[in-house]
PDB file of N, CA and C in Angstrom:
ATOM      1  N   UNK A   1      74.433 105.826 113.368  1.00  0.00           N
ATOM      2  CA  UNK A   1      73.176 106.169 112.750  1.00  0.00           C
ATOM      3  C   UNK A   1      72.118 106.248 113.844  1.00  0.00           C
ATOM      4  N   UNK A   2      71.330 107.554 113.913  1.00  0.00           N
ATOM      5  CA  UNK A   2      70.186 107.768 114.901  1.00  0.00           C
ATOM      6  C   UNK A   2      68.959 107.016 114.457  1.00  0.00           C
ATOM      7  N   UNK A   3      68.073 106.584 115.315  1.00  0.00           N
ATOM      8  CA  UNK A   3      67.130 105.852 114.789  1.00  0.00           C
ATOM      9  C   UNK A   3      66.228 106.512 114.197  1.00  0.00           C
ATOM     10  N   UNK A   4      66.182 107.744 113.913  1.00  0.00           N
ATOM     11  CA  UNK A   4      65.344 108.722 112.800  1.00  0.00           C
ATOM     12  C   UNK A   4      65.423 108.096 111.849  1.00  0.00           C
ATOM     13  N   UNK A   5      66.954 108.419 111.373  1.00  0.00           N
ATOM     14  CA  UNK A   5      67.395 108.006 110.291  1.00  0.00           C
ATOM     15  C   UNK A   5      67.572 106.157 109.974  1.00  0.00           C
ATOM     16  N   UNK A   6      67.546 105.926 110.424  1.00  0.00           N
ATOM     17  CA  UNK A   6      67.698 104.214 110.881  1.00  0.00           C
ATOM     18  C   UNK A   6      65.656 103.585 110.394  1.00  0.00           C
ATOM     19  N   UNK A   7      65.188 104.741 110.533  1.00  0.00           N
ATOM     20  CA  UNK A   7      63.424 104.392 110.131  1.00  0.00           C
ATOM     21  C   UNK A   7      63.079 104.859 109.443  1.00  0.00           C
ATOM     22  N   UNK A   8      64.135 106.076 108.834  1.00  0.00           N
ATOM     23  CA  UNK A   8      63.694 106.579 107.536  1.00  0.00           C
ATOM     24  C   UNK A   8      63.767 105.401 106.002  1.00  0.00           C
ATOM     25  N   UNK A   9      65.438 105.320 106.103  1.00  0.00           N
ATOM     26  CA  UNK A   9      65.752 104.010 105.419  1.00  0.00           C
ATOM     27  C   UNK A   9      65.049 102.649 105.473  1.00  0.00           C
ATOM     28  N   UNK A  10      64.711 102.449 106.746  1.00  0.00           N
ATOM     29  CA  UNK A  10      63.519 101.409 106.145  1.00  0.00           C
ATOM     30  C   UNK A  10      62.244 101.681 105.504  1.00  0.00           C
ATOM     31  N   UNK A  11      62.001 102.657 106.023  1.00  0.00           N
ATOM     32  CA  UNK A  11      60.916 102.940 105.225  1.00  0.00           C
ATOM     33  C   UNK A  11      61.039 103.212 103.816  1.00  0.00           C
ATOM     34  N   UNK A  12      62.108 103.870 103.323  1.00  0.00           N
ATOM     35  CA  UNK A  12      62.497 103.618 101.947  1.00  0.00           C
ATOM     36  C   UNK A  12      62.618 102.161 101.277  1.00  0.00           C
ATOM     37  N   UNK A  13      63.298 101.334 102.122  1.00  0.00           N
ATOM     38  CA  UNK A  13      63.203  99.656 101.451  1.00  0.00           C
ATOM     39  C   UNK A  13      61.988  99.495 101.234  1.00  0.00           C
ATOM     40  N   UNK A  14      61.066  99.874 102.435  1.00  0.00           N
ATOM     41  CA  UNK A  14      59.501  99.545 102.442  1.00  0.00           C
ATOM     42  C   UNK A  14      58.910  99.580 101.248  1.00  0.00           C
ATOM     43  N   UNK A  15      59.233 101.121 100.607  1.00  0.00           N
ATOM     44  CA  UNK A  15      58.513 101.453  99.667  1.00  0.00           C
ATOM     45  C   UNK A  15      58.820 101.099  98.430  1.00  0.00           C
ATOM     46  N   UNK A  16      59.968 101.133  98.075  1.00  0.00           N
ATOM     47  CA  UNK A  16      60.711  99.937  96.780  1.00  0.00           C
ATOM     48  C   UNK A  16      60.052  98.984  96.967  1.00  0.00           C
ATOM     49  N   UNK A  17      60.344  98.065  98.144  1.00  0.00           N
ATOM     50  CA  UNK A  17      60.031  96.408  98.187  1.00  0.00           C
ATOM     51  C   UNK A  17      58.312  96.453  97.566  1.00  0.00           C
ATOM     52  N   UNK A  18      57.391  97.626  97.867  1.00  0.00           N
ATOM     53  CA  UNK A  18      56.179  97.444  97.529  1.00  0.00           C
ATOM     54  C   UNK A  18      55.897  98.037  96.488  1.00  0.00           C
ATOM     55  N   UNK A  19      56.722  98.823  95.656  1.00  0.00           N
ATOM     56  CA  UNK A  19      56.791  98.949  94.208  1.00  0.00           C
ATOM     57  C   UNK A  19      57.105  97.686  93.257  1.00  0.00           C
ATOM     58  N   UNK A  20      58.196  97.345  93.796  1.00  0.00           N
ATOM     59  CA  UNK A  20      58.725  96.084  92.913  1.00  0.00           C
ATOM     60  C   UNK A  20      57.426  94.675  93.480  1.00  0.00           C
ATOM     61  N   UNK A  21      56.600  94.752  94.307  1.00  0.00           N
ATOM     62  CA  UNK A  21      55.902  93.702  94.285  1.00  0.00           C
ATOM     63  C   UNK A  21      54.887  94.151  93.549  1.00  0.00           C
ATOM     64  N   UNK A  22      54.170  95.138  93.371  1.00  0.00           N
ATOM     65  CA  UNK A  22      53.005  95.740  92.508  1.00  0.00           C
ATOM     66  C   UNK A  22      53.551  95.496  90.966  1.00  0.00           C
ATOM     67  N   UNK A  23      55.059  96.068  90.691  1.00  0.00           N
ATOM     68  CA  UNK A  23      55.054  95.747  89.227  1.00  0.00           C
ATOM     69  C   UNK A  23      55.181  94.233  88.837  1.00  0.00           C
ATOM     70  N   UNK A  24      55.675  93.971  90.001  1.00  0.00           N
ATOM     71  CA  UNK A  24      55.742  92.167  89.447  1.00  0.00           C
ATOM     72  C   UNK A  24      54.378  91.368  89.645  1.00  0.00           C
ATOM     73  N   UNK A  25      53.391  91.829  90.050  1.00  0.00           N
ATOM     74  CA  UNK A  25      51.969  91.281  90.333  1.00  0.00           C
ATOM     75  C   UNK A  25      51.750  91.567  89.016  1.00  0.00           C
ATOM     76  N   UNK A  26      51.829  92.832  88.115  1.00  0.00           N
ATOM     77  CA  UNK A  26      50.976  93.375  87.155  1.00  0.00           C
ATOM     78  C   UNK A  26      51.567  92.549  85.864  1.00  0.00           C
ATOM     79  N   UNK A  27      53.008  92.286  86.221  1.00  0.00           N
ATOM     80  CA  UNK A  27      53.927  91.372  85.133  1.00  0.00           C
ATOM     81  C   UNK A  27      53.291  90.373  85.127  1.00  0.00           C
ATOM     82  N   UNK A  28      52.958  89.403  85.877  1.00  0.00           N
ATOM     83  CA  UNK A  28      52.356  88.195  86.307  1.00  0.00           C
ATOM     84  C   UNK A  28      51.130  87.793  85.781  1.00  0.00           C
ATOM     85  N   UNK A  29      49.773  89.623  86.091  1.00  0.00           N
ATOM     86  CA  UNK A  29      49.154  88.913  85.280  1.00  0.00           C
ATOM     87  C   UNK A  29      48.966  89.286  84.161  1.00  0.00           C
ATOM     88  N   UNK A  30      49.860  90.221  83.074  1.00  0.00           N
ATOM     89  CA  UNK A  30      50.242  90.285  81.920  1.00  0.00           C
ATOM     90  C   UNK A  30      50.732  88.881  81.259  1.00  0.00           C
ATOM     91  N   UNK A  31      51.522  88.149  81.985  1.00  0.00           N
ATOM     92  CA  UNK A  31      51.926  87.072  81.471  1.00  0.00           C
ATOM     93  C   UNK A  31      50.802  86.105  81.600  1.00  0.00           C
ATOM     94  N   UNK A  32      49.818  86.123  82.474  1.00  0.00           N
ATOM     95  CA  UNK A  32      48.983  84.956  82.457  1.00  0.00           C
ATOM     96  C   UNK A  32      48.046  84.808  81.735  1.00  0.00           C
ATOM     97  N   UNK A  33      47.178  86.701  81.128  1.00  0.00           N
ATOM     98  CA  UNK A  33      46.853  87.136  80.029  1.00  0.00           C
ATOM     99  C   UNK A  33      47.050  86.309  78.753  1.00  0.00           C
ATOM    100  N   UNK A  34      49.037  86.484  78.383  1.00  0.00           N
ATOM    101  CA  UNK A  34      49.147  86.123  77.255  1.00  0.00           C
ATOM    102  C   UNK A  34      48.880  84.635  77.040  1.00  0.00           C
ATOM    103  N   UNK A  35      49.619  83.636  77.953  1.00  0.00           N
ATOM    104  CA  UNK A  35      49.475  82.484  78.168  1.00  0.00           C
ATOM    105  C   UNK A  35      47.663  81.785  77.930  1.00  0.00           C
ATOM    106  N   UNK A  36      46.564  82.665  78.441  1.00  0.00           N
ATOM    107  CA  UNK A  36      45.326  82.275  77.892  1.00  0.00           C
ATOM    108  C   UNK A  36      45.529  82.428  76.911  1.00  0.00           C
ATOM    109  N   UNK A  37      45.979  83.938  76.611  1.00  0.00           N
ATOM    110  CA  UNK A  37      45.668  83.714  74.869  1.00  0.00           C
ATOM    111  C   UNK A  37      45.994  82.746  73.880  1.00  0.00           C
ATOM    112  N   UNK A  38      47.240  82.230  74.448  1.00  0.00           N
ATOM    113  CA  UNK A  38      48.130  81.173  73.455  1.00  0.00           C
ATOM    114  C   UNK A  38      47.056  79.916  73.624  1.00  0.00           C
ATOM    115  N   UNK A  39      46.945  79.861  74.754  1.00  0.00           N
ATOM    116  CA  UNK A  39      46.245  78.495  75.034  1.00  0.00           C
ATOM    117  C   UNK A  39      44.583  78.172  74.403  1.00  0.00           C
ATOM    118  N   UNK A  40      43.657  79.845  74.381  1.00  0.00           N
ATOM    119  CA  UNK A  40      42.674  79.660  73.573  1.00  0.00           C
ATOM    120  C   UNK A  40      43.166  79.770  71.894  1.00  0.00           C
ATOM    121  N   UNK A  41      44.071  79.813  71.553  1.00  0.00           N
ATOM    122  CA  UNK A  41      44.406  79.920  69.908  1.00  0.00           C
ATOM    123  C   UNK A  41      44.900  78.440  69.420  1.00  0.00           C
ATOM    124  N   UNK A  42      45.756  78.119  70.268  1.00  0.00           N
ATOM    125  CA  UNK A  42      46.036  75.968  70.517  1.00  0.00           C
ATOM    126  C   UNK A  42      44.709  75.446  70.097  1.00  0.00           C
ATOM    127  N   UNK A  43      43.634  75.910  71.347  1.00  0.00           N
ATOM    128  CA  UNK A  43      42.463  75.336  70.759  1.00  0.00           C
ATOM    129  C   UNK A  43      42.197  75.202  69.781  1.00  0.00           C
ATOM    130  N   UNK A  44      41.304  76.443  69.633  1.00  0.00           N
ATOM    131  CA  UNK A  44      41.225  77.216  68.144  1.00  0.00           C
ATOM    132  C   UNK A  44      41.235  76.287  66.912  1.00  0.00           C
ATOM    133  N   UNK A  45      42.548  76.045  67.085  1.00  0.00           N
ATOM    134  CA  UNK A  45      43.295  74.773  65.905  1.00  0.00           C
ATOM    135  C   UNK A  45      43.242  73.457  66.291  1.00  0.00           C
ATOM    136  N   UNK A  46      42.856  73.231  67.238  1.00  0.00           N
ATOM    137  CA  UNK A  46      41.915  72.099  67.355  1.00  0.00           C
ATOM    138  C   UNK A  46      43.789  71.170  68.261  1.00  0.00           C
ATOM    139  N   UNK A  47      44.142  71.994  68.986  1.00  0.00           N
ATOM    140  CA  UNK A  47      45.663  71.349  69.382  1.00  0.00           C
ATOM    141  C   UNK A  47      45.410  71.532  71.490  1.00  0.00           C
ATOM    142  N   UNK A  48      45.374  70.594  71.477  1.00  0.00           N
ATOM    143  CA  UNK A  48      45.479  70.351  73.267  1.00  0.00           C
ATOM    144  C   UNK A  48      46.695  70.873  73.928  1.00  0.00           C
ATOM    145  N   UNK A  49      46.621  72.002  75.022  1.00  0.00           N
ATOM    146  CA  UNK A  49      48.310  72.802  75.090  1.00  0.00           C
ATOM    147  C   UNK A  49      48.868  71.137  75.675  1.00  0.00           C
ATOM    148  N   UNK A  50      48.300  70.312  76.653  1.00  0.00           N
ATOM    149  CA  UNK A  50      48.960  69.102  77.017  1.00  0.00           C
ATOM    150  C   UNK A  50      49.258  68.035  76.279  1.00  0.00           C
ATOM    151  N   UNK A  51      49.201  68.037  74.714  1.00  0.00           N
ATOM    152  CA  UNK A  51      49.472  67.106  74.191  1.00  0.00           C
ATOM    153  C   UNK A  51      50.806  67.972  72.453  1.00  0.00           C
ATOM    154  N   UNK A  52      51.295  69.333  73.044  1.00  0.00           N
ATOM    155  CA  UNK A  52      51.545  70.317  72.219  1.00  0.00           C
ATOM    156  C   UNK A  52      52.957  69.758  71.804  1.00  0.00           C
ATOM    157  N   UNK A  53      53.746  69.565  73.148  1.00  0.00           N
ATOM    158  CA  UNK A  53      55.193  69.063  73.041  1.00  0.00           C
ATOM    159  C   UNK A  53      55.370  67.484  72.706  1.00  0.00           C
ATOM    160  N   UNK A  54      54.230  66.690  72.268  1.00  0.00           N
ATOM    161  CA  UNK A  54      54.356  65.507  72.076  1.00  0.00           C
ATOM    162  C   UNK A  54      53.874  65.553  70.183  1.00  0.00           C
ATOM    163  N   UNK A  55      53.285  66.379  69.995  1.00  0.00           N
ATOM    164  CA  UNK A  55      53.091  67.544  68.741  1.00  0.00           C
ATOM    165  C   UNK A  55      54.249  68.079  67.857  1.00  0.00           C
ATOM    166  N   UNK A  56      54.892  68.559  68.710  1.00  0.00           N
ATOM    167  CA  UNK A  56      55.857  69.314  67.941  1.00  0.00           C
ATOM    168  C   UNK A  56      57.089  67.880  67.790  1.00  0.00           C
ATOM    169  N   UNK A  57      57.212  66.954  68.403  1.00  0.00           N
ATOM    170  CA  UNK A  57      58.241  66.178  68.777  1.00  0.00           C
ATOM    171  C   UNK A  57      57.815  65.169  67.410  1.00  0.00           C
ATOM    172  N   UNK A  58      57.112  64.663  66.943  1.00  0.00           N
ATOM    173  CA  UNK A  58      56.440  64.137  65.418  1.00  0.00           C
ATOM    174  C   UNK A  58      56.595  65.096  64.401  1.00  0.00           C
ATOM    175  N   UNK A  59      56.814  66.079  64.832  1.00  0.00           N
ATOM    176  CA  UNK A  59      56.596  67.067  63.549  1.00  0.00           C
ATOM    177  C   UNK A  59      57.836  67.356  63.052  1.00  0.00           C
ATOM    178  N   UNK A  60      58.619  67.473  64.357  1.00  0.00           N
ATOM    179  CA  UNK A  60      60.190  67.168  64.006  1.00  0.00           C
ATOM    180  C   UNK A  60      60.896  66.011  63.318  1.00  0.00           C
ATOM    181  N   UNK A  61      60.426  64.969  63.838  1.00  0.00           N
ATOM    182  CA  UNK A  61      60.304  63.846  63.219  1.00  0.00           C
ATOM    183  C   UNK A  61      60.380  63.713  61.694  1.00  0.00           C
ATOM    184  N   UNK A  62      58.655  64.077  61.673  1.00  0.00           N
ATOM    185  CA  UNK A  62      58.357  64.297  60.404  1.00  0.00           C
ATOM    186  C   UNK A  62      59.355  64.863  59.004  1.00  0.00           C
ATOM    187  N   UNK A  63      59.964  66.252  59.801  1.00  0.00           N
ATOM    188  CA  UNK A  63      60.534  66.816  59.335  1.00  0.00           C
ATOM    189  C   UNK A  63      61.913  66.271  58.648  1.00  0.00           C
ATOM    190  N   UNK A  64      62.587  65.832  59.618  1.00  0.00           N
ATOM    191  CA  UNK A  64      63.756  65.568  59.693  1.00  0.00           C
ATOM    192  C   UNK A  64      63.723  64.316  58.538  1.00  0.00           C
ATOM    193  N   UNK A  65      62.743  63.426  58.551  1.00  0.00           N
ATOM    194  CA  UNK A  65      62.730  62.103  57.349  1.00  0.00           C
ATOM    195  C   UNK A  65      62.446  63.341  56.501  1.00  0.00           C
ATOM    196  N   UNK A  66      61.836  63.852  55.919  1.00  0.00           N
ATOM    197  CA  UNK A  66      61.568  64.172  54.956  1.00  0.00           C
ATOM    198  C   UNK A  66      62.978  64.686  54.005  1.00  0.00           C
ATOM    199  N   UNK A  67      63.807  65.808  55.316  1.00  0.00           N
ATOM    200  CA  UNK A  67      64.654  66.002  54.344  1.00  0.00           C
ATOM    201  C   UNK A  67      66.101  65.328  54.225  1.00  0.00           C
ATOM    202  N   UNK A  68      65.949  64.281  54.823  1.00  0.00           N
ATOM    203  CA  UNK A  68      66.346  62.774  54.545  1.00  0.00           C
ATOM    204  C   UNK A  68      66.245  62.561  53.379  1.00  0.00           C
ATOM    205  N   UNK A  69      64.861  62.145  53.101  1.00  0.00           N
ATOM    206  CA  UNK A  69      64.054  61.647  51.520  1.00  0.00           C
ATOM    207  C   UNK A  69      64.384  62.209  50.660  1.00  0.00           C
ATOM    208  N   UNK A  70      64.727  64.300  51.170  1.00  0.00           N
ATOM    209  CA  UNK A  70      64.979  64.810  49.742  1.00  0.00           C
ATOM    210  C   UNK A  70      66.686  65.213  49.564  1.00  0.00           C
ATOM    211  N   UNK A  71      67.309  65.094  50.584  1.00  0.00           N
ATOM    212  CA  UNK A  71      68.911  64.830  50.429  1.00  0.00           C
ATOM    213  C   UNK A  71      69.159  63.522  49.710  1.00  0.00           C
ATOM    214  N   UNK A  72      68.600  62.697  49.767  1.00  0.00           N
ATOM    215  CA  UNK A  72      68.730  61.511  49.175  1.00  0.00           C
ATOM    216  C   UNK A  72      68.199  61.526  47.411  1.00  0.00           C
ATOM    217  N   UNK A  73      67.215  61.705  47.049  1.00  0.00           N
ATOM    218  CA  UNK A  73      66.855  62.285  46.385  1.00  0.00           C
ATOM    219  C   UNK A  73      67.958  63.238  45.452  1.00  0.00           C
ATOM    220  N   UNK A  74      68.505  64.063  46.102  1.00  0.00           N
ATOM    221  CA  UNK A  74      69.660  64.949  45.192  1.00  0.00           C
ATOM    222  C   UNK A  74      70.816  64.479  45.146  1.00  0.00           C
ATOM    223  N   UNK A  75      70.854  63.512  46.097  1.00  0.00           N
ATOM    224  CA  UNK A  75      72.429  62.580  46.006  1.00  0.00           C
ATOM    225  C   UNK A  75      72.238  61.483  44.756  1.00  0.00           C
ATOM    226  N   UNK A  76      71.146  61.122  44.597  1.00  0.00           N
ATOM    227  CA  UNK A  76      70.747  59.989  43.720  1.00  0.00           C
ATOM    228  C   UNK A  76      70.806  60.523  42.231  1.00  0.00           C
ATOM    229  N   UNK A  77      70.424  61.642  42.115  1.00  0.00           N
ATOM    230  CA  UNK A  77      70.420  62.598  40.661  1.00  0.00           C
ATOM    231  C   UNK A  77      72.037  63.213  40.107  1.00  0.00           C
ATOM    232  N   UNK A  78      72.866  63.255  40.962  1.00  0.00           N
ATOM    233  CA  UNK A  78      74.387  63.654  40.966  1.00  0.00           C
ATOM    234  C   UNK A  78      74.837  62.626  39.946  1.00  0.00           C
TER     235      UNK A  78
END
């Protein structure tokens, strides 16, 4: 391979490598976009994003007795 060609091809990586970093910048801040959004709507509802997974982990909780209470409940009526 002549080094014409040997600088053409890089220059082709060049130009990929700086396509794929432009679309992944624009991904990035598409995603960081959405992520405010989620995080001003948490608010919103009056829910702290840092206290969200300690949130959902009670609610499961919650959940899970409940349909405890009402399996029990239909076992008791049988």
């Amino acid at each position: 391979m002549d080094q014409t060609q040997h600088l053409k091809e890089l220059e082709n990586r060049v130009k990929t490598c700086t396509a794929d970093r432009i679309r992944k910048e624009e991904q990035l801040k598409m995603l960081r976009t959405q992520r405010d959004d989620i995080v001003n709507k948490l608010r919103e509802e009056g829910i702290e994003p840092e206290t969200l997974e300690s949130l959902l982990t009670k609610m499961r909780a919650d959940l899970d007795a409940k349909l405890t209470e009402i399996e029990n409940q239909i076992s008791a009526a049988k």
